[in-house]
Protein backbone atom coordinates (compact mmCIF):
# COMPACT_ATOMS: atom_id res chain seq x y z
CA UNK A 1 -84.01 67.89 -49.93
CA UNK A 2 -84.15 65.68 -53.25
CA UNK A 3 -80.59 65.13 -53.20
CA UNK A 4 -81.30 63.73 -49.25
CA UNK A 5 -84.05 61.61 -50.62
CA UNK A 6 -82.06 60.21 -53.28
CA UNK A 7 -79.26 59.30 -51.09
CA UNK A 8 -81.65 57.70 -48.81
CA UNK A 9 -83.37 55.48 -51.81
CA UNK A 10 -79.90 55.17 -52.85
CA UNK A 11 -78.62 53.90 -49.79
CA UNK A 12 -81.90 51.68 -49.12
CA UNK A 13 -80.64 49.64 -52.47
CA UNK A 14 -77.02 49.25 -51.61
CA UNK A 15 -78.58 47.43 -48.43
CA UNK A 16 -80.72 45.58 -50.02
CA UNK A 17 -78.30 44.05 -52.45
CA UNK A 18 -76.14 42.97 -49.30
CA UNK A 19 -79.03 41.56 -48.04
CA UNK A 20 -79.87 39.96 -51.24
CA UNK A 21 -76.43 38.76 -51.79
CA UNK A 22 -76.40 36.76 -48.30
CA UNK A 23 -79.93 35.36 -48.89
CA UNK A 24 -78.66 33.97 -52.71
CA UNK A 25 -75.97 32.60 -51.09
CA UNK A 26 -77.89 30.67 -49.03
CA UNK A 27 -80.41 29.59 -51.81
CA UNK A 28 -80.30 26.04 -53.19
CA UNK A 29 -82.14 27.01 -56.40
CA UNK A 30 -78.90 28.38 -57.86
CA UNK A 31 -77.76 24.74 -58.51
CA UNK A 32 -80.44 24.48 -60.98
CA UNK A 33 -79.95 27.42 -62.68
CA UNK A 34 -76.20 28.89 -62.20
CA UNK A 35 -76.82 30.99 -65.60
CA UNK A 36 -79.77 32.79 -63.99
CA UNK A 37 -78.06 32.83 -60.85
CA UNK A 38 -74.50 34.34 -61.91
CA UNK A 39 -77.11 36.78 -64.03
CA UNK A 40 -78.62 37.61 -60.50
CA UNK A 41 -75.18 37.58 -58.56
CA UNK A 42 -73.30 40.16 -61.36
CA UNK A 43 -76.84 42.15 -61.22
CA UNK A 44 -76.33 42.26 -56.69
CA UNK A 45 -72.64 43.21 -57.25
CA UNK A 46 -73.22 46.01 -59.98
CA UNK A 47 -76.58 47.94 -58.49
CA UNK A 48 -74.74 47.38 -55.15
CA UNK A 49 -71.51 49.36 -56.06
CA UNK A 50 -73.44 51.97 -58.15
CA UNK A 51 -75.70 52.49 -55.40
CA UNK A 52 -73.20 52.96 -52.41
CA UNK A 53 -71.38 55.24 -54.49
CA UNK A 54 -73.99 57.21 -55.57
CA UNK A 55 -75.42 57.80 -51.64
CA UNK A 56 -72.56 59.36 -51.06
CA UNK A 57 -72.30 61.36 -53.63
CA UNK A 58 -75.85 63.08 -53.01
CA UNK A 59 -75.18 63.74 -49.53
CA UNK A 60 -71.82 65.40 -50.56
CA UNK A 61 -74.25 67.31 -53.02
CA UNK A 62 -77.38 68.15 -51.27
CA UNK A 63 -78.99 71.41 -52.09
CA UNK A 64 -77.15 71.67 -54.71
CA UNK A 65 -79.10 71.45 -58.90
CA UNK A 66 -81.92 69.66 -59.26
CA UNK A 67 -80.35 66.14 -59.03
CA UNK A 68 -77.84 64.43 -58.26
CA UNK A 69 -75.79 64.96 -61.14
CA UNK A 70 -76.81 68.19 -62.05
CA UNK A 71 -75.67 68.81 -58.12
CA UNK A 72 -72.19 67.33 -59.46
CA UNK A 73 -71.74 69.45 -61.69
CA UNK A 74 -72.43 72.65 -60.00
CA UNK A 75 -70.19 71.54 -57.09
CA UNK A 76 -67.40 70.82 -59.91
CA UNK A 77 -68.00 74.27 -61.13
CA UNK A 78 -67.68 75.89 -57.76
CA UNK A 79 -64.68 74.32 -56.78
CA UNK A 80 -63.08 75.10 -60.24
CA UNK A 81 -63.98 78.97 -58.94
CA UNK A 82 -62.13 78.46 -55.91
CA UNK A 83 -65.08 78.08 -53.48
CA UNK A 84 -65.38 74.94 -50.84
CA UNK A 85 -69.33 75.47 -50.10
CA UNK A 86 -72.00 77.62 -50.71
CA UNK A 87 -72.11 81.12 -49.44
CA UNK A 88 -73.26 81.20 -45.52
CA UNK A 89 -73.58 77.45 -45.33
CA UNK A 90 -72.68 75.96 -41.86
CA UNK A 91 -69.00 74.59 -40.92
CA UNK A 92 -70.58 71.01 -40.21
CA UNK A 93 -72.54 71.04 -43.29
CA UNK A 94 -69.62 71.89 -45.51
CA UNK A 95 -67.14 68.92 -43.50
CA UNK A 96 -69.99 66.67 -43.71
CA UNK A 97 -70.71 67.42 -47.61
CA UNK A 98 -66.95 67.19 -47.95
CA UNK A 99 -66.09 63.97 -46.21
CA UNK A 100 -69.19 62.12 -48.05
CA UNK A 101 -68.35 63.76 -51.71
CA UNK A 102 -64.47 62.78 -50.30
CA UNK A 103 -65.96 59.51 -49.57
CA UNK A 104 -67.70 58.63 -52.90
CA UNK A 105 -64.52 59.49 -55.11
CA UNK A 106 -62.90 57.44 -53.18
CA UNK A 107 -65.12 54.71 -53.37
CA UNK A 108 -65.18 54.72 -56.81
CA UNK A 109 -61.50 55.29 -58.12
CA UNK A 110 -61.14 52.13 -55.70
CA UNK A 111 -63.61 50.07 -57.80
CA UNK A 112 -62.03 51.23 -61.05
CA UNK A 113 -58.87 50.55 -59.67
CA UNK A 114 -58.73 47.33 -58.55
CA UNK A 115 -60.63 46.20 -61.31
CA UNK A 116 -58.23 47.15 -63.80
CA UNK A 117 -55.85 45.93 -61.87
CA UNK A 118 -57.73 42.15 -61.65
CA UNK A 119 -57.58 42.53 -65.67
CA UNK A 120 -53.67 43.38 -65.66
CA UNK A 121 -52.74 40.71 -63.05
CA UNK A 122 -54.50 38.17 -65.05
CA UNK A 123 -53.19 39.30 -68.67
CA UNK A 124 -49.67 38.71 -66.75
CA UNK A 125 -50.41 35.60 -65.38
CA UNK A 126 -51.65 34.12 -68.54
CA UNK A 127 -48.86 35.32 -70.70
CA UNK A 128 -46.24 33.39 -68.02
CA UNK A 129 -48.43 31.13 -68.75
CA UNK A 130 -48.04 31.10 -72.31
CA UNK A 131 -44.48 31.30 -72.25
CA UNK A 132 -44.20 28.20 -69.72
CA UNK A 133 -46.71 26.37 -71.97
CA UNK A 134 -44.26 27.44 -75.15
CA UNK A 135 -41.06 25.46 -73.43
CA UNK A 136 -42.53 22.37 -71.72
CA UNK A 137 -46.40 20.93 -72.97
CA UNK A 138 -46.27 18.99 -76.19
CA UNK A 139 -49.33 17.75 -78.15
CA UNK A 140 -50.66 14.19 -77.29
CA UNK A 141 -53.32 11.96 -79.91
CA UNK A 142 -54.82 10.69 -76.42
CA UNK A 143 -56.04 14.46 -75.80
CA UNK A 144 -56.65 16.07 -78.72
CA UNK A 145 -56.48 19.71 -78.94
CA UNK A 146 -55.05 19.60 -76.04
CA UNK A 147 -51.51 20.84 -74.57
CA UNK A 148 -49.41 18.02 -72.35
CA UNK A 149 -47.54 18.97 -69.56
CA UNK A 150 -44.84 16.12 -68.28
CA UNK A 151 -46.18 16.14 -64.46
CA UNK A 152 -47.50 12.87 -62.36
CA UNK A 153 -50.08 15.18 -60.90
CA UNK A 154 -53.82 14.83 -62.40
CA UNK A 155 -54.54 18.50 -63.34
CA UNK A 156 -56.75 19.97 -65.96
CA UNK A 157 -57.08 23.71 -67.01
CA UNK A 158 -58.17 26.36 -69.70
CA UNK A 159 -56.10 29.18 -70.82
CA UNK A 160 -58.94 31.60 -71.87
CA UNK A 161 -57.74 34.38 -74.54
CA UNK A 162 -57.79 35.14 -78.11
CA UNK A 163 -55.39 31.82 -78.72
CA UNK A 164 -56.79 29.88 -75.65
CA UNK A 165 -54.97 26.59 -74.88
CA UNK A 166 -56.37 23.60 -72.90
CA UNK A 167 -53.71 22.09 -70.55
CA UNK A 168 -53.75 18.36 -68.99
CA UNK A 169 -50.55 16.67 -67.42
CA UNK A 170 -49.56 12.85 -68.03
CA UNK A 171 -50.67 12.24 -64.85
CA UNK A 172 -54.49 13.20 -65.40
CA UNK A 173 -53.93 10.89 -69.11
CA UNK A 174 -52.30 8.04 -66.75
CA UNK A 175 -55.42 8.35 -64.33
CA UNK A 176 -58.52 8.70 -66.64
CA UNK A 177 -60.36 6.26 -68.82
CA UNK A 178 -60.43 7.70 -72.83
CA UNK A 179 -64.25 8.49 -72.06
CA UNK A 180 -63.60 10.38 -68.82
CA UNK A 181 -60.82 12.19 -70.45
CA UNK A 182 -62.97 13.47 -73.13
CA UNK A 183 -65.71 14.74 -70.51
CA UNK A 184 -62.82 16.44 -68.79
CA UNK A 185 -62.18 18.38 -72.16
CA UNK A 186 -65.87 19.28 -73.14
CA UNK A 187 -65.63 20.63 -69.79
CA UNK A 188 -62.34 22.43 -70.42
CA UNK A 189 -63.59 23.68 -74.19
CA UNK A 190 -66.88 24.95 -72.23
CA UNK A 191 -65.11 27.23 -70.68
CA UNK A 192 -63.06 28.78 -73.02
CA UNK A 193 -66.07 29.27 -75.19
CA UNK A 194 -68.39 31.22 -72.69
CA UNK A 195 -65.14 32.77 -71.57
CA UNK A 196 -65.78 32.16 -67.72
CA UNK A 197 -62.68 33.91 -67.08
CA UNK A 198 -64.28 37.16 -67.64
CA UNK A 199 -67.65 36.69 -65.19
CA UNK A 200 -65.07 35.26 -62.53
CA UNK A 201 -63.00 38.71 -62.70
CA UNK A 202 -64.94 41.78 -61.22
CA UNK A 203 -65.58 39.45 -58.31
CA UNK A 204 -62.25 38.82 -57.81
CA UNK A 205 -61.73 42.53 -58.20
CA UNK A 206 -64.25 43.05 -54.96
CA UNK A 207 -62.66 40.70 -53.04
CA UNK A 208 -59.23 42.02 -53.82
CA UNK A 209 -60.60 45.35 -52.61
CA UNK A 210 -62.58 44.63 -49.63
CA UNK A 211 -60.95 41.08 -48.48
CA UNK A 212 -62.65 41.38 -44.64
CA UNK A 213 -66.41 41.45 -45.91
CA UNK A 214 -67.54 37.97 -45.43
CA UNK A 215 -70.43 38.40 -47.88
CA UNK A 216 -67.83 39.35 -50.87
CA UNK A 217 -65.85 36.39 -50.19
CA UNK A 218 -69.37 33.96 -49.80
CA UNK A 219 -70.48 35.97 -53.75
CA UNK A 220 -66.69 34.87 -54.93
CA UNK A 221 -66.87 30.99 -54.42
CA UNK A 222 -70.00 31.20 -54.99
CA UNK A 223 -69.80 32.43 -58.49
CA UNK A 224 -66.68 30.17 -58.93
CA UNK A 225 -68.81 26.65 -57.92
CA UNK A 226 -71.76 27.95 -60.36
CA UNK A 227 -69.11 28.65 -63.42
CA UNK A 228 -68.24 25.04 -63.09
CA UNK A 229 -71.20 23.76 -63.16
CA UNK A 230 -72.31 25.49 -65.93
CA UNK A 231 -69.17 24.25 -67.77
CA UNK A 232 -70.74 21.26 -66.31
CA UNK A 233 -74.22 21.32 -68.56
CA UNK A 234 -72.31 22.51 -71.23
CA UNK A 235 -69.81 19.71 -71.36
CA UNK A 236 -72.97 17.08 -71.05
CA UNK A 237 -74.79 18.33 -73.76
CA UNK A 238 -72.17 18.20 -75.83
CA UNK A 239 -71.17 14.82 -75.28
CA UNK A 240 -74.86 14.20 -76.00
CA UNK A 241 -74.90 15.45 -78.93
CA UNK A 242 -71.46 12.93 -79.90
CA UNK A 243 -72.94 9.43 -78.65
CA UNK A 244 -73.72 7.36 -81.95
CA UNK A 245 -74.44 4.26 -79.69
CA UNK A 246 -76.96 3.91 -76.79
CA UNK A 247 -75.12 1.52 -75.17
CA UNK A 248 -72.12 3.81 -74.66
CA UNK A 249 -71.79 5.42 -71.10
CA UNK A 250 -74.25 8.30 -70.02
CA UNK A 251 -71.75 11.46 -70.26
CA UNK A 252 -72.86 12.67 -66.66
CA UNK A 253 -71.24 9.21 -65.42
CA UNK A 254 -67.88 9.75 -67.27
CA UNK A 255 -67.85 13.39 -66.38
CA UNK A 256 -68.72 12.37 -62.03
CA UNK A 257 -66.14 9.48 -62.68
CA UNK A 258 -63.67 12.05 -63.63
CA UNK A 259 -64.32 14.27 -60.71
CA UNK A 260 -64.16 11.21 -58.68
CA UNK A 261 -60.68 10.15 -59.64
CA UNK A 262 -59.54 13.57 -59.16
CA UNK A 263 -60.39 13.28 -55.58
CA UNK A 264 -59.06 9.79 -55.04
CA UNK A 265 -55.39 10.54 -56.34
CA UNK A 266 -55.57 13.62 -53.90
CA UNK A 267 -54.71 16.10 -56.17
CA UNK A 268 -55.51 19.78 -55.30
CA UNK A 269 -56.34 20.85 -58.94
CA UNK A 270 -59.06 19.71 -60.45
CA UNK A 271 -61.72 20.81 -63.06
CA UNK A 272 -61.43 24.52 -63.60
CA UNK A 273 -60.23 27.86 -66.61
CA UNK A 274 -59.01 30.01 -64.22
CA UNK A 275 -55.75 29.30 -62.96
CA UNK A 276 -53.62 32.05 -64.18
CA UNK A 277 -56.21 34.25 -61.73
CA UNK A 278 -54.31 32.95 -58.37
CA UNK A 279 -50.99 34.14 -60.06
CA UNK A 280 -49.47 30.99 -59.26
CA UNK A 281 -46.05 30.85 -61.29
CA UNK A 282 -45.29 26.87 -60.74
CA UNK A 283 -46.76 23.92 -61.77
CA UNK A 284 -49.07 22.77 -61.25
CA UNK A 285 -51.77 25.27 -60.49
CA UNK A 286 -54.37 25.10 -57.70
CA UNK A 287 -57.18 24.67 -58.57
CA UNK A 288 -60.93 24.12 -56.99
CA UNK A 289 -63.46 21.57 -58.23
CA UNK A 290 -67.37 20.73 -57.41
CA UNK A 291 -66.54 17.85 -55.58
């Protein structure tokens, strides 16, 4: 029975992380604190998975080693001998140990799987990237460190990586002020230095693998709108810490401005490092923004 009880507990906690993960999605307090909160969200997703995976596996394993993993291992072993189930077990024991053991393998090769495969699609994406970027952005003194691309549509993007690149097309330098341009890229450098890109992809990886489950959608843009905004605070205090002159405007208005003008010339793309996710292959990529 402690391999039932442990797939009980075990199955209480997957639960309540679904239930968590609805009621944080609901919370307002996350706007204050999107670092705590995408601390929270990753700690929902990862007890979550490990837990619903785990319940399975103990019922699979029940009444068999002292645990759940010990019970692992002695079904491993017994199957390596040849034998399905104990001796003089039941039939509907055996299909019902079989189909949750079945079950939990499953479960997890999916996880592994489609998270690898969110790492590979992106490591694609970004090196199409690259090799677009290569041919047709040019450097500009109006956005330093910066790439140019020649397009009348405001957009403004990271390329996260070991040589990340920070992208903005003549039309975004044609529509911003020189101070709302530089918010845009303390936004832009924020995210390439807390490398975003990498909280963004095991949720991506969920969604990919269970796109009907309204709550792993709700955790996706979630986590999405709360990166931003801590590119957000990041961008601001660093701004901050370049005024020299009081009279100078406050960085949160050059940074809203920017966001505003975005909106106005109706452009889809807008403030945000992970384009190369959405494996879009022309220019210019969607994007989402806070507005």
């Amino acid at each position: 029975m402690g391999q039932l009880a442990d797939a009980i507990l075990l199955a209480a906690v997957a639960v309540g992380c679904v239930r968590g993960a609805s009621a944080l999605a609901g919370a307002s307090w996350p706007r204050r604190s999107p670092a705590t909160a995408i601390l929270l969200w990753q700690a929902l997703g990862l007890a979550g998975g490990v837990a619903a995976v785990g319940a399975l596996v103990a019922v699979g394993v029940n009444d068999e080693g002292d645990g759940v993993v010990s019970g692992l291992l002695t079904v491993a072993r017994r199957f390596a001998n040849g034998q399905l189930a104990s001796p003089g077990e039941a039939r509907i024991l055996i299909l019902v140990h079989v189909t949750c053991l079945a079950a939990g393998t499953a479960l997890l090769a999916v996880l592994w799987w489609m998270l690898v495969m969110a790492f590979a699609v992106v490591l694609q994406a970004r090196r199409r990237q690259r090799e677009l970027l290569t041919l047709l952005a040019y450097g500009d003194p109006k956005a330093p460190g910066a790439l140019v691309v020649d397009h009348p549509t405001a957009a403004a993007y990271c390329l996260p990586g070991i040589r990340s690149k920070i992208v903005v097309s003549v039309g975004t330098l044609d529509l911003l002020a020189p101070a709302e341009l530089a918010a845009v890229l303390a936004h832009e450098r924020a995210h390439v230095r807390a490398r975003h890109d990498l909280v963004l992809i095991p949720f991506t990886s969920l969604r990919r693998a269970f796109p009907r489950f309204s709550v792993i959608a709700r955790a996706h843009w979630t986590v999405e709108l709360l990166i931003e905004m801590m590119a957000d605070d990041h961008a601001l205090r660093a701004l901050v810490e370049r005024k020299m002159s009081a009279r100078e405007p406050l960085p949160a208005r050059e940074l809203a401005m920017a966001l505003l003008r975005f909106g106005a010339a109706g452009s889809s793309c807008a403030l945000r490092c992970l384009a190369p996710c959405r494996q879009e292959s022309s220019w210019p990529p969607r994007c989402l923004s806070r507005a």
